[in-house]
C-alpha atoms as a PDB file:
ATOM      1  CA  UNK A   1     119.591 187.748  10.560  1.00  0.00           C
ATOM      2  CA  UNK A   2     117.351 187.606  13.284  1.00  0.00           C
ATOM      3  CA  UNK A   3     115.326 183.796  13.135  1.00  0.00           C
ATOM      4  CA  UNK A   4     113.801 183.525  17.021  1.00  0.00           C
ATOM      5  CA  UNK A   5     111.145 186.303  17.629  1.00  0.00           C
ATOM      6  CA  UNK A   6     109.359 186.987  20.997  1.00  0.00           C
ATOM      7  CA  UNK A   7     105.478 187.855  20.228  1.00  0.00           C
ATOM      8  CA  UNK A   8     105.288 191.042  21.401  1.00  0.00           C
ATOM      9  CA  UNK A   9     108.491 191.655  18.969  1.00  0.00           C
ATOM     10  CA  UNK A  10     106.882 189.655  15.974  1.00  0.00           C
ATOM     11  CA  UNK A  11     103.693 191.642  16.439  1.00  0.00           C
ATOM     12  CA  UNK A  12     105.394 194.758  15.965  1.00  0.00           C
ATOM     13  CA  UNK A  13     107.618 194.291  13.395  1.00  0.00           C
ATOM     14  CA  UNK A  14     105.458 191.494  11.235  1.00  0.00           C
ATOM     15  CA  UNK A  15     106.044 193.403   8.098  1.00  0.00           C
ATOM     16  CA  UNK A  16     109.780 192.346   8.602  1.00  0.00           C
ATOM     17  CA  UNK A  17     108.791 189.135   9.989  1.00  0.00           C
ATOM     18  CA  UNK A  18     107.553 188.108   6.505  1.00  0.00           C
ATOM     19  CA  UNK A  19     110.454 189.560   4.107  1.00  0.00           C
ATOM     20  CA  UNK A  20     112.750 187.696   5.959  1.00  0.00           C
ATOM     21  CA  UNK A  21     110.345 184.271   5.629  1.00  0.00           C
ATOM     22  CA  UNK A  22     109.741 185.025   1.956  1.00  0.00           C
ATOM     23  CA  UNK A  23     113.734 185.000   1.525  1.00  0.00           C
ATOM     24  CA  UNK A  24     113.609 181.345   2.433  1.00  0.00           C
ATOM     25  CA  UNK A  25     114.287 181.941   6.411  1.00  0.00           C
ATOM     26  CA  UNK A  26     111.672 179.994   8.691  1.00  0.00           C
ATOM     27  CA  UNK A  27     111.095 182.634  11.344  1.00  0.00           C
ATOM     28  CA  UNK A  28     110.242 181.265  14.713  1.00  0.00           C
ATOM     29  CA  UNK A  29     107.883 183.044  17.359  1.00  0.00           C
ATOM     30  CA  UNK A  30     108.234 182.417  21.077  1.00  0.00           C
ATOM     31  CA  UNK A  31     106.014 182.778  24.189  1.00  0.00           C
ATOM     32  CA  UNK A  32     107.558 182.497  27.501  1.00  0.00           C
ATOM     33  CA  UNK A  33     110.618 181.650  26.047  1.00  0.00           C
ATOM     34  CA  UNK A  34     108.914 178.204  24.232  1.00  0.00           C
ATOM     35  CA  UNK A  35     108.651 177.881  20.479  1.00  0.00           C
ATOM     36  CA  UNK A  36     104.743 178.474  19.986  1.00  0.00           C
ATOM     37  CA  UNK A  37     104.815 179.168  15.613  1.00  0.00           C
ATOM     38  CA  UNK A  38     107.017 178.995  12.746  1.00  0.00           C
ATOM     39  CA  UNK A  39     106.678 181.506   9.578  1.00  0.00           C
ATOM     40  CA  UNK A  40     107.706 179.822   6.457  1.00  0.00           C
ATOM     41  CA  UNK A  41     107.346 181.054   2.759  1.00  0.00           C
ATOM     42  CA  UNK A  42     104.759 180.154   0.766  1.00  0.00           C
ATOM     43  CA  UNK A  43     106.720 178.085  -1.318  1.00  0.00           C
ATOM     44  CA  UNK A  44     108.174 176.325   1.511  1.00  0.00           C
ATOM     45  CA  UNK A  45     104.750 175.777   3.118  1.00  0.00           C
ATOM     46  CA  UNK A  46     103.374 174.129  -0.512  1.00  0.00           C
ATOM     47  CA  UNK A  47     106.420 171.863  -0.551  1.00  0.00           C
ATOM     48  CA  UNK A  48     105.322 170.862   2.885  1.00  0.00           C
ATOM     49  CA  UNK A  49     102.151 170.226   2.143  1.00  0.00           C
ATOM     50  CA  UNK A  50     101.934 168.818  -1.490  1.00  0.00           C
ATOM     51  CA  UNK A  51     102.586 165.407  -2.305  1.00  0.00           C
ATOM     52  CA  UNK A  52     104.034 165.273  -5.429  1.00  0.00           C
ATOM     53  CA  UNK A  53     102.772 161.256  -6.060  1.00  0.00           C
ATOM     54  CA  UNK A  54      99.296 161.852  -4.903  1.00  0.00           C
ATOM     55  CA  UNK A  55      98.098 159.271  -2.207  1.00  0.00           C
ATOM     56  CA  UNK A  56      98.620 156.004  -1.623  1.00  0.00           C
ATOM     57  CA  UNK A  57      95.300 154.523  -2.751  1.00  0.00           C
ATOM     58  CA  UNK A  58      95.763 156.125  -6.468  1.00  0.00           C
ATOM     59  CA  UNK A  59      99.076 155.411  -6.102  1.00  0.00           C
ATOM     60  CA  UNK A  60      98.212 151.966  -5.594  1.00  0.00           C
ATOM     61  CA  UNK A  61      95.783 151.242  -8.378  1.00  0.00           C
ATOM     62  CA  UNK A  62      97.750 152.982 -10.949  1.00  0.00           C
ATOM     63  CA  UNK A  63      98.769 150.775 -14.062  1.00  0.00           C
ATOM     64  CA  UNK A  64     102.113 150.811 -13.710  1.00  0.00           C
ATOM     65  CA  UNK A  65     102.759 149.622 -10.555  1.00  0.00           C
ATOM     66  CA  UNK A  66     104.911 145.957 -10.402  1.00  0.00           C
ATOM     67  CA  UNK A  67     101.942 143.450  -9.966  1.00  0.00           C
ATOM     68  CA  UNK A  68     104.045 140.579 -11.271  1.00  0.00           C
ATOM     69  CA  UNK A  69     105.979 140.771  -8.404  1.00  0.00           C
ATOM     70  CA  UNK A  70     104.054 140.516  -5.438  1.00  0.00           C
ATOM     71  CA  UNK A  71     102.382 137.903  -4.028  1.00  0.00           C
ATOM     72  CA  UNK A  72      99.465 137.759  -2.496  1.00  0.00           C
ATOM     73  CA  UNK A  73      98.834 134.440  -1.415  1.00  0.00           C
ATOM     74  CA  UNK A  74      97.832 133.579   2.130  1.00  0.00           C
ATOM     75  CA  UNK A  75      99.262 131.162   4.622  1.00  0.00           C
ATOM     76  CA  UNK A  76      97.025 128.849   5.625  1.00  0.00           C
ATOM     77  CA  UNK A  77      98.218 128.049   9.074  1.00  0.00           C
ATOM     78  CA  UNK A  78      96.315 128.265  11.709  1.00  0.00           C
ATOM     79  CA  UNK A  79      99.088 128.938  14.392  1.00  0.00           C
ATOM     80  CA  UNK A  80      99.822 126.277  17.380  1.00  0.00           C
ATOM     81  CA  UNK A  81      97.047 124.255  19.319  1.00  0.00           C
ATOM     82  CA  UNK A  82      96.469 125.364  22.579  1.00  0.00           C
ATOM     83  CA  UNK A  83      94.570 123.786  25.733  1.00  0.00           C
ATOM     84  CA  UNK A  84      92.138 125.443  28.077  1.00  0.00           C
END
C-alpha cells in the first residue's frame, strides 16, 4: 500500500489518505520531493502525545518515590585556589 504521497496526490485522494492512516499506516506527504507531513491515526497520535506517568514534577513529589535512597547532601569544596 501506497505510504509516500505527493500533495497534489494527497489533496485529491485525502479520503483514502485517512483509511489507510486509520489502519495503523503513517502516511507521508511530500513537496518537491522532501517529506513536509506525516498522517497518523488518532490512536497513534494520543500515544505520541500522552504521557502515561504524568510529568516529572508530580512525578517527583509523589509518595512513593525512593527518598531513603538518595542523598542530597552537598560537597562543600570550594574547587582549587587560583592566582590573578
Amino acid at each position: 500500500m501506497q505510504t509516500e504521497w505527493q500533495l497534489q496526490e494527497a489533496k485529491n485522494k485525502l479520503s483514502q489518505l485517512i483509511k489507510l492512516a486509520g489502519c495503523g499506516e503513517p502516511q507521508v506527504i511530500t513537496v518537491h520531493g522532501k517529506a513536509a507531513a506525516v498522517i497518523l491515526s488518532a490512536a497513534a497520535y494520543e500515544k505520541l502525545t500522552c504521557s502515561p506517568a504524568g510529568s516529572l514534577s508530580s512525578a517527583l513529589l509523589a509518595p512513593d518515590i525512593g527518598g531513603e535512597d538518595l542523598d542530597f547532601s552537598r560537597d562543600r569544596d570550594t574547587g582549587r585556589e587560583i592566582a590573578l
